[in-house]
C-alpha atoms as a PDB file:
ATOM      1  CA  UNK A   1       7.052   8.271  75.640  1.00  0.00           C
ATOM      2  CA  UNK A   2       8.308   7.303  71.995  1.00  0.00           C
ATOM      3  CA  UNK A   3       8.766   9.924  69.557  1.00  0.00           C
ATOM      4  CA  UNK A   4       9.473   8.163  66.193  1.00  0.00           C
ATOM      5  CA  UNK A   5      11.589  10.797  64.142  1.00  0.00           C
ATOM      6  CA  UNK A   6      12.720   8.269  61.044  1.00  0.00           C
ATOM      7  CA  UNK A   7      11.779   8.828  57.971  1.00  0.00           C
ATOM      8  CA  UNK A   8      11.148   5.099  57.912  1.00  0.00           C
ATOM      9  CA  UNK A   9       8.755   5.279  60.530  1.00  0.00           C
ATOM     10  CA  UNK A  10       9.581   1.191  61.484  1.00  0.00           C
ATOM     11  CA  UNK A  11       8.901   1.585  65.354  1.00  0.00           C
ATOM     12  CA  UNK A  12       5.068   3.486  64.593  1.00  0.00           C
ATOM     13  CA  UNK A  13       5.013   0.444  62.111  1.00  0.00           C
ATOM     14  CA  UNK A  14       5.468  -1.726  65.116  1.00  0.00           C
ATOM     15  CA  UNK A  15       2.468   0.025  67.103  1.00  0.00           C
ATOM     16  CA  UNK A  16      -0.054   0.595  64.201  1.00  0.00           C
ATOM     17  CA  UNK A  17      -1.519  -1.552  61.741  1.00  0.00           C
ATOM     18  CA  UNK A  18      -2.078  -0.554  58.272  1.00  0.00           C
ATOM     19  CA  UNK A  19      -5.726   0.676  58.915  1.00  0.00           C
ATOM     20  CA  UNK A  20      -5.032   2.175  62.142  1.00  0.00           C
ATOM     21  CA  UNK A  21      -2.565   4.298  61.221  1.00  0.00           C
ATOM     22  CA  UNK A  22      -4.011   5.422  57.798  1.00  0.00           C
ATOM     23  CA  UNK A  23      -6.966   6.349  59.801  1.00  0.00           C
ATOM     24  CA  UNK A  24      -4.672   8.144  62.565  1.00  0.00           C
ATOM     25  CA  UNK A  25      -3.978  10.371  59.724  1.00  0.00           C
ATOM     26  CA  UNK A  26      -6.987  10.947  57.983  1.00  0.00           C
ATOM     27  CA  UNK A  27      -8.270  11.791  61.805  1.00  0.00           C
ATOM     28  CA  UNK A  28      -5.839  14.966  61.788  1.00  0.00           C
ATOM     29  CA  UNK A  29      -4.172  13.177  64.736  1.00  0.00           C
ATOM     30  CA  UNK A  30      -0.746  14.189  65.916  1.00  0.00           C
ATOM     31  CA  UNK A  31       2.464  13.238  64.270  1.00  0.00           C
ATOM     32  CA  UNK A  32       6.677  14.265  64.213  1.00  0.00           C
ATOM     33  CA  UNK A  33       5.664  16.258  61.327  1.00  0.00           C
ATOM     34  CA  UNK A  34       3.154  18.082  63.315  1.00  0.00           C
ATOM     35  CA  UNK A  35       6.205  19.474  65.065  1.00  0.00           C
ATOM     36  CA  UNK A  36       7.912  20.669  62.286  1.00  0.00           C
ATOM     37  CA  UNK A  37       5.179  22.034  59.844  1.00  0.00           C
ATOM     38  CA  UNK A  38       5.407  25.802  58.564  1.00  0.00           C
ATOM     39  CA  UNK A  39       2.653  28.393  60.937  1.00  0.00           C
ATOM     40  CA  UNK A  40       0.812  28.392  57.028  1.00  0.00           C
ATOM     41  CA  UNK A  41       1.158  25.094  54.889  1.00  0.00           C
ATOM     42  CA  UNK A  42      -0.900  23.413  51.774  1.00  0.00           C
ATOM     43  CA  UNK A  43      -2.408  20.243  52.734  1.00  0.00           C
ATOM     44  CA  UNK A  44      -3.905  18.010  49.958  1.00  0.00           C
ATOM     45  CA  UNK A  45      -7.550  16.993  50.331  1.00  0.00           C
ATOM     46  CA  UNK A  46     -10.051  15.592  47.877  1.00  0.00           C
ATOM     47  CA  UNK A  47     -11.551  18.669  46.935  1.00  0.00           C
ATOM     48  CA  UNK A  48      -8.179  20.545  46.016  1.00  0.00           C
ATOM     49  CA  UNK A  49      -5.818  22.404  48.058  1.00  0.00           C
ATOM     50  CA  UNK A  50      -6.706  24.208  51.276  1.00  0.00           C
ATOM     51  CA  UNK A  51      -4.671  26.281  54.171  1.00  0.00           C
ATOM     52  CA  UNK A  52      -3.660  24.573  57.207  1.00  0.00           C
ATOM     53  CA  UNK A  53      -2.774  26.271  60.310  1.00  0.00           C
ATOM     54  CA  UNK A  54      -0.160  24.530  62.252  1.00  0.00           C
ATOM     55  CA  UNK A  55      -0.484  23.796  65.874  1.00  0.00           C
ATOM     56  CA  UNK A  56       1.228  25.626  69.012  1.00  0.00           C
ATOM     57  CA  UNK A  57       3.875  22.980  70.089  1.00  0.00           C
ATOM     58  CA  UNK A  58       2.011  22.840  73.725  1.00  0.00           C
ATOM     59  CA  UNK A  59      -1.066  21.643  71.139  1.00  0.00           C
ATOM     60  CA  UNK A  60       0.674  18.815  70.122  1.00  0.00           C
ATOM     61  CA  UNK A  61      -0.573  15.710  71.726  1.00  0.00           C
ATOM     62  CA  UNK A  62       0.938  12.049  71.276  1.00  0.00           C
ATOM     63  CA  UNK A  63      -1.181   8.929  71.440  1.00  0.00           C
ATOM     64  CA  UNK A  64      -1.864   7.116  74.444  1.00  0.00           C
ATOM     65  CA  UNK A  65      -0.941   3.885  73.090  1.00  0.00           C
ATOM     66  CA  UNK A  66      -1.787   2.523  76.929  1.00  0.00           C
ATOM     67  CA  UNK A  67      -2.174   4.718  80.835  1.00  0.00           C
ATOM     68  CA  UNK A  68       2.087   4.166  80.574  1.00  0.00           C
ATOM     69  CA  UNK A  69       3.268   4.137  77.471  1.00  0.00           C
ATOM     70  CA  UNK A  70       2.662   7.169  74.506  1.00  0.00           C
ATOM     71  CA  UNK A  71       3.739   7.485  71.458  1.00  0.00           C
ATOM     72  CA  UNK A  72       4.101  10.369  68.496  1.00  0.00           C
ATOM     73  CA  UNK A  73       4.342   8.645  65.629  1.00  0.00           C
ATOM     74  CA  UNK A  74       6.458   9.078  62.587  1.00  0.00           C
ATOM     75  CA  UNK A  75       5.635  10.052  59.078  1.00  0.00           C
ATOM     76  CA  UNK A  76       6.840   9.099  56.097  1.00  0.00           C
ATOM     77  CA  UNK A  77       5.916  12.470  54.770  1.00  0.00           C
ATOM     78  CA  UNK A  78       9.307  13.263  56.356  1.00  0.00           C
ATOM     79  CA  UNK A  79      11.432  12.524  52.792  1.00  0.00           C
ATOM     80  CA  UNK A  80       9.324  15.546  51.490  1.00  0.00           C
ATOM     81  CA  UNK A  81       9.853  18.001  54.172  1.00  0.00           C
ATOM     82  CA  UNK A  82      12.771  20.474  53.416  1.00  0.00           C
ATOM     83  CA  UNK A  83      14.179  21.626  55.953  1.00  0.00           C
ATOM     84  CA  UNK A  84      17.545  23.849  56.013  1.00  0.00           C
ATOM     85  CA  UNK A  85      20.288  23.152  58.378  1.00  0.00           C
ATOM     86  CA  UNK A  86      20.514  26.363  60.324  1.00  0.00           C
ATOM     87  CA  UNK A  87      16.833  27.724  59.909  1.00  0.00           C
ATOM     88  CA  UNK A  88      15.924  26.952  63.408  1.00  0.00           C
ATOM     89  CA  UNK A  89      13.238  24.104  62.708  1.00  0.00           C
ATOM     90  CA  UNK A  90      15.981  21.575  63.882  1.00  0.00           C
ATOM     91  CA  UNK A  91      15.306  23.107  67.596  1.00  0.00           C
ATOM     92  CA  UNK A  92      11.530  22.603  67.507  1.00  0.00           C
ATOM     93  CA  UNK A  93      11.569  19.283  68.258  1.00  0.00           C
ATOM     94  CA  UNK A  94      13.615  20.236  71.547  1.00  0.00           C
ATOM     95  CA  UNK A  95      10.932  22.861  72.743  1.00  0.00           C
ATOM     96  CA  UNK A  96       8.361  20.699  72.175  1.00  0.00           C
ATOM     97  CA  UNK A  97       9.459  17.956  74.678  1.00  0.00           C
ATOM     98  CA  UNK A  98      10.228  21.056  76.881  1.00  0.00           C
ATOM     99  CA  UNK A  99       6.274  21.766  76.526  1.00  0.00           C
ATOM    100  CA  UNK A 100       4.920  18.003  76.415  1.00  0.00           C
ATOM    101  CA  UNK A 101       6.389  17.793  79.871  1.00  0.00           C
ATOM    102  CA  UNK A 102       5.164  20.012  81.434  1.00  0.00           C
ATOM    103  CA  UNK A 103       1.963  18.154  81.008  1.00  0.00           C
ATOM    104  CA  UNK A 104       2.792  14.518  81.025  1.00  0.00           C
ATOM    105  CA  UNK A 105       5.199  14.356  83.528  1.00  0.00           C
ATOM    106  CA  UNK A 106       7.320  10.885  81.452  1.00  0.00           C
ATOM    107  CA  UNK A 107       9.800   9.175  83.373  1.00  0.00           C
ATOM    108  CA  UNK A 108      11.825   8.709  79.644  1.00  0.00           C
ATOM    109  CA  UNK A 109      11.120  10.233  76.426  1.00  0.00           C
ATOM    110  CA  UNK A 110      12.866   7.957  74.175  1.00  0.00           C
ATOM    111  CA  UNK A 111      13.734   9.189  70.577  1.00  0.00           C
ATOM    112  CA  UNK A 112      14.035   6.561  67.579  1.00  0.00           C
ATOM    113  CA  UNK A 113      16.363   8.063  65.364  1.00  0.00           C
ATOM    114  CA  UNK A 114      17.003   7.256  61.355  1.00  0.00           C
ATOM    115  CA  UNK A 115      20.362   5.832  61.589  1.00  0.00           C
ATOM    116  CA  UNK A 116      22.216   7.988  58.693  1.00  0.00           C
ATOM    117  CA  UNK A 117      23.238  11.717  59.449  1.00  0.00           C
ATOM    118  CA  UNK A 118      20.540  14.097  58.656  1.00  0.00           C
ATOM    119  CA  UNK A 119      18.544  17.169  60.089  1.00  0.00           C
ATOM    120  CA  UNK A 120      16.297  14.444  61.635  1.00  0.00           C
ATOM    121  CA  UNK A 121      19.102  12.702  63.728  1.00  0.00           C
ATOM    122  CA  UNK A 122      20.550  16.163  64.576  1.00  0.00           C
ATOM    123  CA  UNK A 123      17.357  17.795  65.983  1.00  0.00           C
ATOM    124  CA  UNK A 124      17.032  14.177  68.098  1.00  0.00           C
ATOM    125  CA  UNK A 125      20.747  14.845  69.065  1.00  0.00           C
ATOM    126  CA  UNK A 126      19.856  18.846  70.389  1.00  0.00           C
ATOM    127  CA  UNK A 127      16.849  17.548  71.857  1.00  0.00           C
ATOM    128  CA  UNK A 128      18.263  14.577  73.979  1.00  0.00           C
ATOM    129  CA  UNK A 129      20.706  14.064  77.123  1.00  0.00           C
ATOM    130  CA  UNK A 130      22.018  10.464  76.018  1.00  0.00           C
ATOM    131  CA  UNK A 131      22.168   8.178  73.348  1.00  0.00           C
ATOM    132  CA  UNK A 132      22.280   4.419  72.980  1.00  0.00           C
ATOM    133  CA  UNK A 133      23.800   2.497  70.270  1.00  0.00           C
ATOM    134  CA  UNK A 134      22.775  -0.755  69.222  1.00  0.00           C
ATOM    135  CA  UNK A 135      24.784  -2.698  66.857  1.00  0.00           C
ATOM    136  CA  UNK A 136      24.796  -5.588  64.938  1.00  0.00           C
ATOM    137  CA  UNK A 137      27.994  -7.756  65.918  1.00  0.00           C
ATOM    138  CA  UNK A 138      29.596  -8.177  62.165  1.00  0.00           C
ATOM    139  CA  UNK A 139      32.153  -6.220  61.094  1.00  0.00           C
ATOM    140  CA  UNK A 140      30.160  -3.706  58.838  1.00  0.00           C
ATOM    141  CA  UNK A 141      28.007  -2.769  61.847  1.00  0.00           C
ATOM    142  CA  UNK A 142      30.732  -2.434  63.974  1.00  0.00           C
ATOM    143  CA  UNK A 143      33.053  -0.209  62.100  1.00  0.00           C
ATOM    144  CA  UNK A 144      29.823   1.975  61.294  1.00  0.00           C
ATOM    145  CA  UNK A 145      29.920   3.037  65.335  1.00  0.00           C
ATOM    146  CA  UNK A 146      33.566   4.880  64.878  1.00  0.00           C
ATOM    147  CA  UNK A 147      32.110   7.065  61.922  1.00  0.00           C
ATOM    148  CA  UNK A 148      28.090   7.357  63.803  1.00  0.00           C
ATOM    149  CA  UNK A 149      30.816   8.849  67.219  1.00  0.00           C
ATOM    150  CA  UNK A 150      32.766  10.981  64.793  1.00  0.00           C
ATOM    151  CA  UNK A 151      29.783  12.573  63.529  1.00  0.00           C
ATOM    152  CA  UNK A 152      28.113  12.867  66.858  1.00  0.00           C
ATOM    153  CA  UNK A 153      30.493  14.541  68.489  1.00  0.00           C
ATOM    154  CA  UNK A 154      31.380  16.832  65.388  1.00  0.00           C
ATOM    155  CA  UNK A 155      27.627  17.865  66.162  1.00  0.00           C
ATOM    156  CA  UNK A 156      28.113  18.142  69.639  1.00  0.00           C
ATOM    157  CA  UNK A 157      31.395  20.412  69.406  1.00  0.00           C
ATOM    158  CA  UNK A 158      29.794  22.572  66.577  1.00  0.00           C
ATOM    159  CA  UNK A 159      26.099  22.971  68.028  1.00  0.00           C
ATOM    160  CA  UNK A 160      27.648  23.216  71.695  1.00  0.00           C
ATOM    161  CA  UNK A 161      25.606  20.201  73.216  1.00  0.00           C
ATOM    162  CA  UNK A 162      26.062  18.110  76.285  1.00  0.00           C
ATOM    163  CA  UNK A 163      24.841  14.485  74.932  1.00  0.00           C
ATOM    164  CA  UNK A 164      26.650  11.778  76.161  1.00  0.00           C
ATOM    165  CA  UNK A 165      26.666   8.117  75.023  1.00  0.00           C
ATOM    166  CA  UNK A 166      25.044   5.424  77.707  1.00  0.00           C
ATOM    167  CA  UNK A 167      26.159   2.490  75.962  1.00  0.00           C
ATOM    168  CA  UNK A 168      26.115  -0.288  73.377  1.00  0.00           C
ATOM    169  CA  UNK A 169      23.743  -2.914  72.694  1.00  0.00           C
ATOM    170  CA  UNK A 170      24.382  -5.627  70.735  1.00  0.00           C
ATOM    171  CA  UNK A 171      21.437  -6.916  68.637  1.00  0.00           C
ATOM    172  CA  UNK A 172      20.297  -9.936  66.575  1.00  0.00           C
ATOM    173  CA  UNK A 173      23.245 -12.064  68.071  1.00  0.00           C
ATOM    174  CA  UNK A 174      23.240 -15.433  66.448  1.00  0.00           C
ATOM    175  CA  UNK A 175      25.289 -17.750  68.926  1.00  0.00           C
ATOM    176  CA  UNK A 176      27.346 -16.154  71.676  1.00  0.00           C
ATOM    177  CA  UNK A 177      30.085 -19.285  70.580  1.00  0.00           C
ATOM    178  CA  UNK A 178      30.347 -17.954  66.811  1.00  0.00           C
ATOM    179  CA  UNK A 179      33.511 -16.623  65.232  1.00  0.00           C
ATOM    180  CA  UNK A 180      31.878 -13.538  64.348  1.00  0.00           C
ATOM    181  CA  UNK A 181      30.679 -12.810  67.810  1.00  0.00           C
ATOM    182  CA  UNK A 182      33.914 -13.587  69.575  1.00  0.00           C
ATOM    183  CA  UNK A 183      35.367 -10.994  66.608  1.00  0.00           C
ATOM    184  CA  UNK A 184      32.809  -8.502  67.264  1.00  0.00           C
ATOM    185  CA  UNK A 185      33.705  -8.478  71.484  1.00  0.00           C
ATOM    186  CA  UNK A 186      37.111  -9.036  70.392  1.00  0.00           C
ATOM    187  CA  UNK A 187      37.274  -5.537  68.401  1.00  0.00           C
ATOM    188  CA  UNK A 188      34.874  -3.294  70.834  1.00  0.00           C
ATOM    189  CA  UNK A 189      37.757  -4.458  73.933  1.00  0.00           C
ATOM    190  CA  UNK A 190      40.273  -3.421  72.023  1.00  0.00           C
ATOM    191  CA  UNK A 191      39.203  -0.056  71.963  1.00  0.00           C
ATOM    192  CA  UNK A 192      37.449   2.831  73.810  1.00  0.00           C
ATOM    193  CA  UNK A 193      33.817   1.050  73.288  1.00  0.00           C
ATOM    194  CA  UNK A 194      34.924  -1.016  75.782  1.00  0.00           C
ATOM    195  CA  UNK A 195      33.398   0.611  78.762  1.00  0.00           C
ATOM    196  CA  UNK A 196      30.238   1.145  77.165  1.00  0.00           C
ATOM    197  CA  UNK A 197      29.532  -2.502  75.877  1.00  0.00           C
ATOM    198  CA  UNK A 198      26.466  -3.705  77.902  1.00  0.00           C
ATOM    199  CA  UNK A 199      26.950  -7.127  79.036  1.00  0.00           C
ATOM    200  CA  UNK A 200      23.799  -8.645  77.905  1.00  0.00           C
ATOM    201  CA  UNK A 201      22.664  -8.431  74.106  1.00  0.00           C
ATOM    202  CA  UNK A 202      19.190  -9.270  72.568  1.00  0.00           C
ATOM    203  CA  UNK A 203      19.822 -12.696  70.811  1.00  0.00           C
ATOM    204  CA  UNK A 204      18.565 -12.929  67.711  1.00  0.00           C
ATOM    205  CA  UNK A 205      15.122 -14.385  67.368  1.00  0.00           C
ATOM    206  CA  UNK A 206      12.966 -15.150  64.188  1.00  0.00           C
ATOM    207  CA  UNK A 207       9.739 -14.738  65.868  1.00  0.00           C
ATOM    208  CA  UNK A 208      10.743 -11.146  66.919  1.00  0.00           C
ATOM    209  CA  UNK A 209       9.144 -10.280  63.213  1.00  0.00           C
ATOM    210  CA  UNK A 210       6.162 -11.685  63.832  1.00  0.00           C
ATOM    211  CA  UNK A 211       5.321 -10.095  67.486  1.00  0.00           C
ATOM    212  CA  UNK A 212       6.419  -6.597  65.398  1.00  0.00           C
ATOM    213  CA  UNK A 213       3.478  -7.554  63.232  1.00  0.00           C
ATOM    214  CA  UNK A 214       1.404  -8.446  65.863  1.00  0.00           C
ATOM    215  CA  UNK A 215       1.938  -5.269  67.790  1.00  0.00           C
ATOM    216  CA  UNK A 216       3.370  -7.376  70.653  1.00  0.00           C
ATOM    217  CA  UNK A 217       6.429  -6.257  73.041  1.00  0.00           C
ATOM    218  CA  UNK A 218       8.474  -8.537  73.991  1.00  0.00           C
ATOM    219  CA  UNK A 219       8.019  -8.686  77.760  1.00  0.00           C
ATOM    220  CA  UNK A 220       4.217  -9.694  76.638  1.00  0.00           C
ATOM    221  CA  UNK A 221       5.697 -12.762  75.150  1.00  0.00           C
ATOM    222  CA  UNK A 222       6.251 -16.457  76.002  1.00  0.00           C
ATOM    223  CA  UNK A 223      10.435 -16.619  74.899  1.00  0.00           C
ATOM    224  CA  UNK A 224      11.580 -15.929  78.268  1.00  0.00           C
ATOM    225  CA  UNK A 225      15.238 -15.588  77.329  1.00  0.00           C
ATOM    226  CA  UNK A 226      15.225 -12.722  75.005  1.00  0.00           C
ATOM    227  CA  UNK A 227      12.526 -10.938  77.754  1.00  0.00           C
ATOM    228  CA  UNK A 228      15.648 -11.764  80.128  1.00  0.00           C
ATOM    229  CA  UNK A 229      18.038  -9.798  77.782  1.00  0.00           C
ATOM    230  CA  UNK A 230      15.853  -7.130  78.242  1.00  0.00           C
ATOM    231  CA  UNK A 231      15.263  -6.860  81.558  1.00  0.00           C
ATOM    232  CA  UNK A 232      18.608  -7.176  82.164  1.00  0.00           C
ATOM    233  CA  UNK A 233      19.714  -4.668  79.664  1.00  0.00           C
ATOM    234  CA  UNK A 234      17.240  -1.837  81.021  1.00  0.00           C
ATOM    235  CA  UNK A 235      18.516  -2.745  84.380  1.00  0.00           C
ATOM    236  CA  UNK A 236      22.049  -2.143  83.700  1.00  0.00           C
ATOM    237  CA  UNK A 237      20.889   1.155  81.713  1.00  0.00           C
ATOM    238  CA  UNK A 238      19.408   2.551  85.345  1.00  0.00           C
ATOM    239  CA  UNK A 239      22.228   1.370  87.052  1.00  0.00           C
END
């Protein structure tokens, strides 16, 4: 299962097309916000304002985007949501993967986070057991992962969590030969990312776009390199 909890809602983008997901919505279908909407709240309709009861978390049902794979999608209706630090809302999202699996059963729930700090990346960070970095290999992306660990684990000291990071990915790698790749491995074996680099990386690949738009995965397509990084990457996840 994917639960999409950016604002930006890019991975539901990569599911849904336009239509489908405007009609998702206008179905009443199931989305992040679902989970964090007040018991009374105002929706807007065509005919004015009217009250909306908000579901029971074990009411909350993702879509089936095939028999394996489901997905709650995001909402960009996220922005306008206030939501306090310390009200309790940022635990919701915790309880209801507690509930949702106790039906489903899913082998991995899998959590796409925004990737600034936010109530939305700490109720991801309460609700999960690892996280996985991946990082562009330039040396803006890479000094970003010291701060994103500093504010993790100033999260997981103050909210008393046991999170732990499974690695680091490196994405959208150019040529393995370049300067700034060599750099980029250069500066994670110098320090304590060391041990969490992955060996394989998804190499950078222009068509990657277009399957997005196409609502394609990669291990569907016919560039059987990058569905090697893959692979290869999930493997060494398991392991």
């Amino acid at each position: 299962m994917l639960i999409d909890i950016d604002p930006q809602f890019n991975a539901t983008q990569c599911l849904f097309s336009d239509k489908e997901y405007i009609k998702y919505v206008e179905d009443n279908k199931d989305t992040i916000i679902t989970v964090f909407e007040d018991t009374i709240s105002k929706a807007n309709t065509v005919k004015g304002l009217r009250q909306k009861s908000s579901k029971s978390l074990k009411a909350i049902r993702p879509y089936k985007f095939s028999k394996d794979f489901h997905i709650l999608p995001g909402n960009l209706n996220l922005y306008r949501m206030e939501m306090a630090p310390g009200s309790g809302k940022e635990n919701r999202l915790k309880k209801y993967i507690k509930e949702i699996q106790q039906i489903e059963k899913y082998d991995y729930i899998i959590i796409d986070t925004p990737p600034t700090p936010s109530i939305w990346m700490t109720s991801a960070l309460i609700a999960s057991d690892y996280y996985l970095i991946p990082v562009k290999p330039d040396p803006i992306s890479y000094i970003g992962i010291d701060l994103l660990k500093n504010i993790i684990e100033d999260k997981r000291e103050n909210l008393d969590l046991t999170i732990k990071c499974i690695g680091l990915v490196f994405t959208m790698v150019e040529r393995e030969d370049s300067i700034i790749y060599n750099n980029a491995v250069s500066k994670i074996k110098s320090g304590e990312w060391n041990k969490l680099k992955y060996k394989k990386y998804i190499p950078k690949r222009t068509d990657i776009a277009k399957w997005q738009l196409n609502k394609s995965f990669i291990l569907d397509v016919g560039d059987e390199r990058i569905k090697s990084s893959l692979i290869n990457i999930i493997d060494e996840k398991l392991c």
